[in-house]
PDB file of N, CA and C in Angstrom:
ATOM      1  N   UNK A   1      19.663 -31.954 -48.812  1.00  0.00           N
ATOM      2  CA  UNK A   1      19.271 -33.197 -48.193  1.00  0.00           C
ATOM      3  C   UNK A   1      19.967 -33.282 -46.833  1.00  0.00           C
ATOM      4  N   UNK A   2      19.317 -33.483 -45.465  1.00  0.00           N
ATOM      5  CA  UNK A   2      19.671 -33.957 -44.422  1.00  0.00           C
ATOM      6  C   UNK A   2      20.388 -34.627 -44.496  1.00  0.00           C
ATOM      7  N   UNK A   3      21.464 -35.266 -43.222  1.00  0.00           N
ATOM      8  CA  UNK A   3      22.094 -36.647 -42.881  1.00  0.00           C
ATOM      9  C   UNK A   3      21.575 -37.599 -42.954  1.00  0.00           C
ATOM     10  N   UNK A   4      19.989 -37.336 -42.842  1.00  0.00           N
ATOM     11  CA  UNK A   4      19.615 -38.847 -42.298  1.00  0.00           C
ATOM     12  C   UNK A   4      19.116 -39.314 -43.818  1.00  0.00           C
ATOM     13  N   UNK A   5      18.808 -38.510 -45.071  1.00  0.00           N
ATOM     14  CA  UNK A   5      18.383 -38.526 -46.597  1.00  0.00           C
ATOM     15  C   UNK A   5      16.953 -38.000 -46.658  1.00  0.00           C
ATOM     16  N   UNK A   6      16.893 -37.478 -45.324  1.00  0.00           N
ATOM     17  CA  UNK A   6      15.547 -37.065 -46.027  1.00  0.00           C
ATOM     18  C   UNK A   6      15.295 -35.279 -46.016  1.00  0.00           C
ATOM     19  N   UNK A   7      14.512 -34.356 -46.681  1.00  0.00           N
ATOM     20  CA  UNK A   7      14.381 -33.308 -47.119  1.00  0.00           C
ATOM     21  C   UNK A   7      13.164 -32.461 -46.417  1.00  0.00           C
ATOM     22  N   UNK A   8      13.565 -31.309 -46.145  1.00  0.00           N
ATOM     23  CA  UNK A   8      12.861 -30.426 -45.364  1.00  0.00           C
ATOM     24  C   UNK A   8      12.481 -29.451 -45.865  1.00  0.00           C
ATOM     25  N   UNK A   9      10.809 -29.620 -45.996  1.00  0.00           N
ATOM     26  CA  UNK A   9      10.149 -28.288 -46.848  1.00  0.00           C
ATOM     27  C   UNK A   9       9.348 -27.017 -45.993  1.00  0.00           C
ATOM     28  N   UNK A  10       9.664 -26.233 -45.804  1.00  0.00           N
ATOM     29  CA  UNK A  10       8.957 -25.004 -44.610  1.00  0.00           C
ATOM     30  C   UNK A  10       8.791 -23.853 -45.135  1.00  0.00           C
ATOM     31  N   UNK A  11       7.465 -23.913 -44.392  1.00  0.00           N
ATOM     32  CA  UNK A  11       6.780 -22.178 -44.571  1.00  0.00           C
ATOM     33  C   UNK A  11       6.229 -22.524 -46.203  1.00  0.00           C
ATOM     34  N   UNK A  12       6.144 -21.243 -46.869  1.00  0.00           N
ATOM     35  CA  UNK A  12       5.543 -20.791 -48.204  1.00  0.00           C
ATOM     36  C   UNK A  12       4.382 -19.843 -47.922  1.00  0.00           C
ATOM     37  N   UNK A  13       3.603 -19.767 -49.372  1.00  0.00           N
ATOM     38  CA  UNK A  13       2.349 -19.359 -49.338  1.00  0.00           C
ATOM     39  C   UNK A  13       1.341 -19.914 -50.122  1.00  0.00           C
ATOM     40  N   UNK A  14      -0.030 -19.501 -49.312  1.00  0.00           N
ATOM     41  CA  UNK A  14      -1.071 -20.701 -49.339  1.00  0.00           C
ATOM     42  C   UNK A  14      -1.752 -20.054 -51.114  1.00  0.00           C
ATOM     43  N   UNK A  15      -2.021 -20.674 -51.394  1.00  0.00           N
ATOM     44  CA  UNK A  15      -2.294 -19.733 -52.743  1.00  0.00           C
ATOM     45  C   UNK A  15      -3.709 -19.572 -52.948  1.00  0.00           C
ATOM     46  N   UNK A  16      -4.438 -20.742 -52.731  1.00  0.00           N
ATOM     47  CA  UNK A  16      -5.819 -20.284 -52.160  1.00  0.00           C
ATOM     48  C   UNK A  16      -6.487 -19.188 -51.865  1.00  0.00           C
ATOM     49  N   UNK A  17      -5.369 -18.290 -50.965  1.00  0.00           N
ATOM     50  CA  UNK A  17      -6.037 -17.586 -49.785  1.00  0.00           C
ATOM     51  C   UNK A  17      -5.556 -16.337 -50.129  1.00  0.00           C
ATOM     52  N   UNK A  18      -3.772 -16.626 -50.210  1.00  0.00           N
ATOM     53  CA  UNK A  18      -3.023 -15.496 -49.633  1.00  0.00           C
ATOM     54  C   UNK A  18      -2.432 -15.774 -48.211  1.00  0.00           C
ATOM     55  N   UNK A  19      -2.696 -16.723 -48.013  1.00  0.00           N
ATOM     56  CA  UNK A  19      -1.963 -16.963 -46.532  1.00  0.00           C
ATOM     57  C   UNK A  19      -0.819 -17.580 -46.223  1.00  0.00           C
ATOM     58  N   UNK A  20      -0.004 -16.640 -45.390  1.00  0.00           N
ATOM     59  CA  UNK A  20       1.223 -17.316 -45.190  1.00  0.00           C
ATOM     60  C   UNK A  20       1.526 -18.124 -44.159  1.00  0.00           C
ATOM     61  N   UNK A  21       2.123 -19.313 -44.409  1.00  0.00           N
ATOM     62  CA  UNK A  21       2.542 -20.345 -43.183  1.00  0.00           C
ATOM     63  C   UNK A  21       3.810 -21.239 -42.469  1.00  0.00           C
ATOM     64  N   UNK A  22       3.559 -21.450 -41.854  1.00  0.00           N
ATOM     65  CA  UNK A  22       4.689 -21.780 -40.446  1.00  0.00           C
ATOM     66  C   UNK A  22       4.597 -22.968 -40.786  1.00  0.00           C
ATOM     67  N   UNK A  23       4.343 -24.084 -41.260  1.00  0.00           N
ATOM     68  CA  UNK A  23       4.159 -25.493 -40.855  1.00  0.00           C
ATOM     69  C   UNK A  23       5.689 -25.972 -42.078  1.00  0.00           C
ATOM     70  N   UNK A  24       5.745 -27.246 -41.585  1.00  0.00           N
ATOM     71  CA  UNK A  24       7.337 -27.440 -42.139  1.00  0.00           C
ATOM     72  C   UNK A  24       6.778 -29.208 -41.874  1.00  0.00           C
ATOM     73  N   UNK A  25       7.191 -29.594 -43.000  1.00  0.00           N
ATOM     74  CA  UNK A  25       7.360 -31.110 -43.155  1.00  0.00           C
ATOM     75  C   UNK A  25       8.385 -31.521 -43.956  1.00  0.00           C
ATOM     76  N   UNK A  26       8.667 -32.955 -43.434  1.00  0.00           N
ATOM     77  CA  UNK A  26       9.912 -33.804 -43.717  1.00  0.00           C
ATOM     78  C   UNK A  26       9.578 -35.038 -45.090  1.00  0.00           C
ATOM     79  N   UNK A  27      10.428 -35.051 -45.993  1.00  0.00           N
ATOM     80  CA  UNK A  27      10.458 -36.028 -47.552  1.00  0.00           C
ATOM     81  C   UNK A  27      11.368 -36.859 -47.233  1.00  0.00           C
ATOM     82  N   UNK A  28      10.831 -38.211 -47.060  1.00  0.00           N
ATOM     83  CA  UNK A  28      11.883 -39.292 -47.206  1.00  0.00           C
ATOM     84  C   UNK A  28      11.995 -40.254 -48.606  1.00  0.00           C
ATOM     85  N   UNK A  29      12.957 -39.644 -49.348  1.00  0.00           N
ATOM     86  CA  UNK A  29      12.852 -39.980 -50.660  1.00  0.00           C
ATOM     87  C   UNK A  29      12.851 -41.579 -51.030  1.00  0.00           C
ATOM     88  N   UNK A  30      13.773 -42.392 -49.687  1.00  0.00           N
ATOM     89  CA  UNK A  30      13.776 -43.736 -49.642  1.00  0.00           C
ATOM     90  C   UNK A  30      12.329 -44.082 -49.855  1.00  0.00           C
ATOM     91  N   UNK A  31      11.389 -44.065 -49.521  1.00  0.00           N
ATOM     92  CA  UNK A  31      10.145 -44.332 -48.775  1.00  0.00           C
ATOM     93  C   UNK A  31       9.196 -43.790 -49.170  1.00  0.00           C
ATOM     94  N   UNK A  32       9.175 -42.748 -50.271  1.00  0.00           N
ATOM     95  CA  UNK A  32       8.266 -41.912 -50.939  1.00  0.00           C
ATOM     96  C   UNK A  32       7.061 -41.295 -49.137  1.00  0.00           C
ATOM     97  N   UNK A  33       7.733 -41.161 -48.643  1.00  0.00           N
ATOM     98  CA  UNK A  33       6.742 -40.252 -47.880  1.00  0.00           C
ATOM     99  C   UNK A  33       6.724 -39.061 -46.760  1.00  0.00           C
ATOM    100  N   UNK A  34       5.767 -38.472 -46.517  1.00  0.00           N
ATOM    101  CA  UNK A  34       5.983 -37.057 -46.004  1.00  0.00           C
ATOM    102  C   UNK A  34       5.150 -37.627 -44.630  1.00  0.00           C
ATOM    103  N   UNK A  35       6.472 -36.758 -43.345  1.00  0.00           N
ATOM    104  CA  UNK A  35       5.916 -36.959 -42.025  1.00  0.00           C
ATOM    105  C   UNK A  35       5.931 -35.477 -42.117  1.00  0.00           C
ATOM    106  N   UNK A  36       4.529 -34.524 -40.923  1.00  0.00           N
ATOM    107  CA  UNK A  36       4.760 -33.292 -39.848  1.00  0.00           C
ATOM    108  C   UNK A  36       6.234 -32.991 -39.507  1.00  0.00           C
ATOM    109  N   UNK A  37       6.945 -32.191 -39.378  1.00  0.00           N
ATOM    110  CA  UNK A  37       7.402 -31.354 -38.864  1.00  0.00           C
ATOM    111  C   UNK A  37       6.995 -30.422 -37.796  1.00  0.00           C
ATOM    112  N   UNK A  38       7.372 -30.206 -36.688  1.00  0.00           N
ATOM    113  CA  UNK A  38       6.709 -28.857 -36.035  1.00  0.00           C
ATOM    114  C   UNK A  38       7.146 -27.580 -36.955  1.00  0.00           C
ATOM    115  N   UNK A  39       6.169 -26.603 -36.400  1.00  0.00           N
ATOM    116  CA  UNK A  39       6.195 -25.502 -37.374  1.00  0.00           C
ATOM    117  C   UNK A  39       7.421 -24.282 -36.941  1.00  0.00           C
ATOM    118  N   UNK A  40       6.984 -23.428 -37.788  1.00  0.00           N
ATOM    119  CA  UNK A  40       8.753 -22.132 -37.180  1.00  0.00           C
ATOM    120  C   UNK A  40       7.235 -21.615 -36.468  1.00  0.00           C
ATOM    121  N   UNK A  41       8.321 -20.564 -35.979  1.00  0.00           N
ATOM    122  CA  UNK A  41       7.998 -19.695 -35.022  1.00  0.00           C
ATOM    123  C   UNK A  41       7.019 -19.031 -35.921  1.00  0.00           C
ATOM    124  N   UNK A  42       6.969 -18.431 -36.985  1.00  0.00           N
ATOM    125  CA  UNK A  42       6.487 -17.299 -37.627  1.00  0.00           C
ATOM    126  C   UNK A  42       6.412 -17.977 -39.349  1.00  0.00           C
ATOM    127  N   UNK A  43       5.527 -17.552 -40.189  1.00  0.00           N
ATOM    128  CA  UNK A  43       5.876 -17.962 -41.909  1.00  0.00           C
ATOM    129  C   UNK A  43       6.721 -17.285 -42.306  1.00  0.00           C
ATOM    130  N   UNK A  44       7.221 -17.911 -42.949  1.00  0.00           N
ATOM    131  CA  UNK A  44       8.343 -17.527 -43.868  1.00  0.00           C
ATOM    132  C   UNK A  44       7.807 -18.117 -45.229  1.00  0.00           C
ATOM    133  N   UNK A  45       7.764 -17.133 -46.314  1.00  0.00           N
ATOM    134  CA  UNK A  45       7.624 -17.449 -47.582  1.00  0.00           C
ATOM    135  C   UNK A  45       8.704 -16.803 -48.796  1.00  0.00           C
ATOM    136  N   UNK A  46       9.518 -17.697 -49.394  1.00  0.00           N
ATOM    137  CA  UNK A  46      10.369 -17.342 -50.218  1.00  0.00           C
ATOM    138  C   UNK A  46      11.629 -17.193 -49.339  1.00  0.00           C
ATOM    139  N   UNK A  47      11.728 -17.593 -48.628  1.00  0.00           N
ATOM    140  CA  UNK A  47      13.180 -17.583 -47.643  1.00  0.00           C
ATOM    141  C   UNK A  47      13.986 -18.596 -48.117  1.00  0.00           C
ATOM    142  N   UNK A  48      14.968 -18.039 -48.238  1.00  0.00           N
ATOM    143  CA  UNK A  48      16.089 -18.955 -48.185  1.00  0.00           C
ATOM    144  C   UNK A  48      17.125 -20.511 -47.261  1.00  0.00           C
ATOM    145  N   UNK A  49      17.035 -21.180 -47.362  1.00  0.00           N
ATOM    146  CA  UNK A  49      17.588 -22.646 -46.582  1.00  0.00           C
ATOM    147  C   UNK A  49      18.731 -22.729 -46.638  1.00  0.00           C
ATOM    148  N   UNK A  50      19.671 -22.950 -46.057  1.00  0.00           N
ATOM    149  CA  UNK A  50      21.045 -23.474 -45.811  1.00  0.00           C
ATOM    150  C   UNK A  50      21.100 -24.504 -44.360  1.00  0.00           C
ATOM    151  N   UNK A  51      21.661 -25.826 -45.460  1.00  0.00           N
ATOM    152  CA  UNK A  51      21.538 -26.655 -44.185  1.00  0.00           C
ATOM    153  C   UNK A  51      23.568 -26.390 -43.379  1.00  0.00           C
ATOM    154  N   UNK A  52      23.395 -26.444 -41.938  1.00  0.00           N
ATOM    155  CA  UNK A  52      24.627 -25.590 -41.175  1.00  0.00           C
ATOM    156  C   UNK A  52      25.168 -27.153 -40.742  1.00  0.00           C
ATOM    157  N   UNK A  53      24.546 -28.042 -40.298  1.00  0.00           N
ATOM    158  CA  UNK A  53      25.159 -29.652 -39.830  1.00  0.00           C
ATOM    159  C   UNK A  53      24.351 -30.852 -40.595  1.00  0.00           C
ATOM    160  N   UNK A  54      24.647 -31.478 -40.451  1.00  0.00           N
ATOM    161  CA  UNK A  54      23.656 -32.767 -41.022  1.00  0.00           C
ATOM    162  C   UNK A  54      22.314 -32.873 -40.445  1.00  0.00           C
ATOM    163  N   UNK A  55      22.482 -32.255 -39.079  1.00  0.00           N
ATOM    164  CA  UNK A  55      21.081 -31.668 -38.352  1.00  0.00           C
ATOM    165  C   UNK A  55      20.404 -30.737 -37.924  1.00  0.00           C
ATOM    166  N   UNK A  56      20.628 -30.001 -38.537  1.00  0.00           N
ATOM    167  CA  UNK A  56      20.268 -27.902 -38.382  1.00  0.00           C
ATOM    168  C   UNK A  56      20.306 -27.428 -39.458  1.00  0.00           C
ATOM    169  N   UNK A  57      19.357 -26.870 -39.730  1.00  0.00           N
ATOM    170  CA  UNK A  57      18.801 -26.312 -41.030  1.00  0.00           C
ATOM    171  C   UNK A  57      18.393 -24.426 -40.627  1.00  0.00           C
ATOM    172  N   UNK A  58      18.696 -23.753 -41.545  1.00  0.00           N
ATOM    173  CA  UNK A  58      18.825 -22.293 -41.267  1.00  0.00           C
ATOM    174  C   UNK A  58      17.983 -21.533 -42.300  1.00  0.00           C
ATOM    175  N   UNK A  59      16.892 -20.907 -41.629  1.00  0.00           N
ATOM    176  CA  UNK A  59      15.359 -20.846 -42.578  1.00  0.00           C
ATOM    177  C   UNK A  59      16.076 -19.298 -42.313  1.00  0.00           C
ATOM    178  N   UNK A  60      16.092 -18.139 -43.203  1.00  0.00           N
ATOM    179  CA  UNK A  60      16.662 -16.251 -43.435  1.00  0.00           C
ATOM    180  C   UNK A  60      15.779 -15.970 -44.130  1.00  0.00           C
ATOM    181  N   UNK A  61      15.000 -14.745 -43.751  1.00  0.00           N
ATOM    182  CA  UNK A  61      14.197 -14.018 -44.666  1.00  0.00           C
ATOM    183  C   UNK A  61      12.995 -14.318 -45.437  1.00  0.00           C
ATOM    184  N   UNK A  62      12.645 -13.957 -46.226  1.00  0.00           N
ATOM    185  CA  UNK A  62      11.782 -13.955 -47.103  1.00  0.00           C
ATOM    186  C   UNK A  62      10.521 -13.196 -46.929  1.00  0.00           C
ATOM    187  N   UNK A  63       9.225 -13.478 -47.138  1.00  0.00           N
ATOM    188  CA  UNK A  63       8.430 -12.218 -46.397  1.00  0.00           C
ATOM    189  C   UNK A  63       6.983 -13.175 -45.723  1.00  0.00           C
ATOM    190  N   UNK A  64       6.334 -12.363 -45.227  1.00  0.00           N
ATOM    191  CA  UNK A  64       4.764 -12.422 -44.888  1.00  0.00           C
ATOM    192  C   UNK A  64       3.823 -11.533 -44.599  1.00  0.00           C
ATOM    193  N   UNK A  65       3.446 -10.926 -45.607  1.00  0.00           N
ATOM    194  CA  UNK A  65       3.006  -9.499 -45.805  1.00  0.00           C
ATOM    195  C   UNK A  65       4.352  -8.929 -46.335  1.00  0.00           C
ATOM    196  N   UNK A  66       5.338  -8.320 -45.410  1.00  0.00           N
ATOM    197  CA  UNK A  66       5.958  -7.509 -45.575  1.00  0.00           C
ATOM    198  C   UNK A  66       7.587  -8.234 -45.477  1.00  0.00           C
ATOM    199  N   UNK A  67       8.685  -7.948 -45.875  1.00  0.00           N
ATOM    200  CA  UNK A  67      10.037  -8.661 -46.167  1.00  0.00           C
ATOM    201  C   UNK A  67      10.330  -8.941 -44.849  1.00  0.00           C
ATOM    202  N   UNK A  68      10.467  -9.866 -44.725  1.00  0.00           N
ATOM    203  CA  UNK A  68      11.668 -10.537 -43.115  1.00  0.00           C
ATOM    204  C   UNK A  68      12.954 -10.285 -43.046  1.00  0.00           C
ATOM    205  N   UNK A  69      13.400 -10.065 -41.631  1.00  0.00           N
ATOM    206  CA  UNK A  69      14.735  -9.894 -41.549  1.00  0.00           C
ATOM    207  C   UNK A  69      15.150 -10.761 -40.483  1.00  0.00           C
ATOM    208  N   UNK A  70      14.371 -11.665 -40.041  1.00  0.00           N
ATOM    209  CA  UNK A  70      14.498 -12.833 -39.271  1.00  0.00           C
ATOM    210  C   UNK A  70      14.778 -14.023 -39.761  1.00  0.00           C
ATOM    211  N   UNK A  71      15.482 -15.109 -38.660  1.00  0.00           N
ATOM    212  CA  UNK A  71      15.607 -16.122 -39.371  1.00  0.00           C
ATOM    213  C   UNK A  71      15.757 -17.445 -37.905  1.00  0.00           C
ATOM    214  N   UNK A  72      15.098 -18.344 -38.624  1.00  0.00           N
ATOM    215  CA  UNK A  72      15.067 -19.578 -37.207  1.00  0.00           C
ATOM    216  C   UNK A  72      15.700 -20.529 -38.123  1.00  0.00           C
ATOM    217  N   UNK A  73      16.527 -21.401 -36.939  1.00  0.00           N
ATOM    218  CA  UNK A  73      17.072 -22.749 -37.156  1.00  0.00           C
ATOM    219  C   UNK A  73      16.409 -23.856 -36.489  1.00  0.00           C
ATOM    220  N   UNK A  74      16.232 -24.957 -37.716  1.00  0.00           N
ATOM    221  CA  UNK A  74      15.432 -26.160 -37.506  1.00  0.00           C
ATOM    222  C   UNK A  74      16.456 -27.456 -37.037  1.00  0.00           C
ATOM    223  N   UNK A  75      15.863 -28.181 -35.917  1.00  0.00           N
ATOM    224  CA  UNK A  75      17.397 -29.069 -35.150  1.00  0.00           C
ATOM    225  C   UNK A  75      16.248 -30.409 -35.721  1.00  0.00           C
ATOM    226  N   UNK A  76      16.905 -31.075 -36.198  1.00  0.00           N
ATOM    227  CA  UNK A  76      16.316 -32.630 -36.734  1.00  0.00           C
ATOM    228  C   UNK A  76      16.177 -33.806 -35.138  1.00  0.00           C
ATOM    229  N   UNK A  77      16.723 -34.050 -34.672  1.00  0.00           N
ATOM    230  CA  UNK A  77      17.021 -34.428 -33.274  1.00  0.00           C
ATOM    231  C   UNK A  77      15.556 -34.470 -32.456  1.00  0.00           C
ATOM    232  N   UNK A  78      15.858 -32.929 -32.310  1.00  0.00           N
ATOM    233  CA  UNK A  78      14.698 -32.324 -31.298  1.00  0.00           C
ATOM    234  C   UNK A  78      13.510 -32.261 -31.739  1.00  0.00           C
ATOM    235  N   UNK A  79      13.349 -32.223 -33.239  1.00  0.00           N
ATOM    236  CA  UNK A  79      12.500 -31.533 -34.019  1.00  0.00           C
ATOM    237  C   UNK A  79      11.754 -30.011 -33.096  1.00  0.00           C
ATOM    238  N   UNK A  80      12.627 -29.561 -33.456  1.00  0.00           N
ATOM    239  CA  UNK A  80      12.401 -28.125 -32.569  1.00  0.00           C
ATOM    240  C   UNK A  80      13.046 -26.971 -33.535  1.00  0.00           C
ATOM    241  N   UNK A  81      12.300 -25.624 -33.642  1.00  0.00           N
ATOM    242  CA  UNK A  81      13.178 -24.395 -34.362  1.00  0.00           C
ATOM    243  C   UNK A  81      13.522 -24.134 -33.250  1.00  0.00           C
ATOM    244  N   UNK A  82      14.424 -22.900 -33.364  1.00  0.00           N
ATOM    245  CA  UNK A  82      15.037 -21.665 -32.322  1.00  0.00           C
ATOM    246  C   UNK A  82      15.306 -20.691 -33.637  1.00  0.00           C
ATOM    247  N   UNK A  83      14.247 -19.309 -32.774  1.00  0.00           N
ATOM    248  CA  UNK A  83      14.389 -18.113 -33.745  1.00  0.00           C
ATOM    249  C   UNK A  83      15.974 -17.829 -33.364  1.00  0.00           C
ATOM    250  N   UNK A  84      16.378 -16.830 -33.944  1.00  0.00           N
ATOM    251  CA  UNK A  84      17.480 -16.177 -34.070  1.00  0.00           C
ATOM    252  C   UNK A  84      17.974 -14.528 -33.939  1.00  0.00           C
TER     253      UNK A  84
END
């Protein structure tokens, strides 16, 4: 959970399809509801989260097609990633 209480869900895969995606949205559990997020740079599915401040969140690995060895940080503020 963020500083501010609310929860950040990003990337996965589409199951539909097979398609993997970039888009990232925000859970405000107060409020039962989900705002957009801007998206990462790239999908990440099955990656791992570690939040680094009350406002930076650290999306590592996981795959899309093939295993990732990349990883972008999400700034709550800016609502902006920066790959890594």
């Amino acid at each position: 959970m963020l500083g501010n209480g609310k929860v950040l869900v990003s990337g996965g895969l589409h199951t539909g399809g097979g398609i993997y995606v970039s888009s990232a949205d925000l859970y405000d559990p107060s409020t039962i509801t989900w705002t957009s997020a801007s998206s990462m740079s790239s999908p990440h599915a099955d990656a791992m989260a570690s939040i680094l401040t009350n406002d930076t969140v650290l999306v590592v690995g996981g795959s899309a097609v093939a295993t990732l060895s990349s990883a972008e940080i999400y700034n709550l503020p800016t609502n902006t990633w920066t790959s890594t």
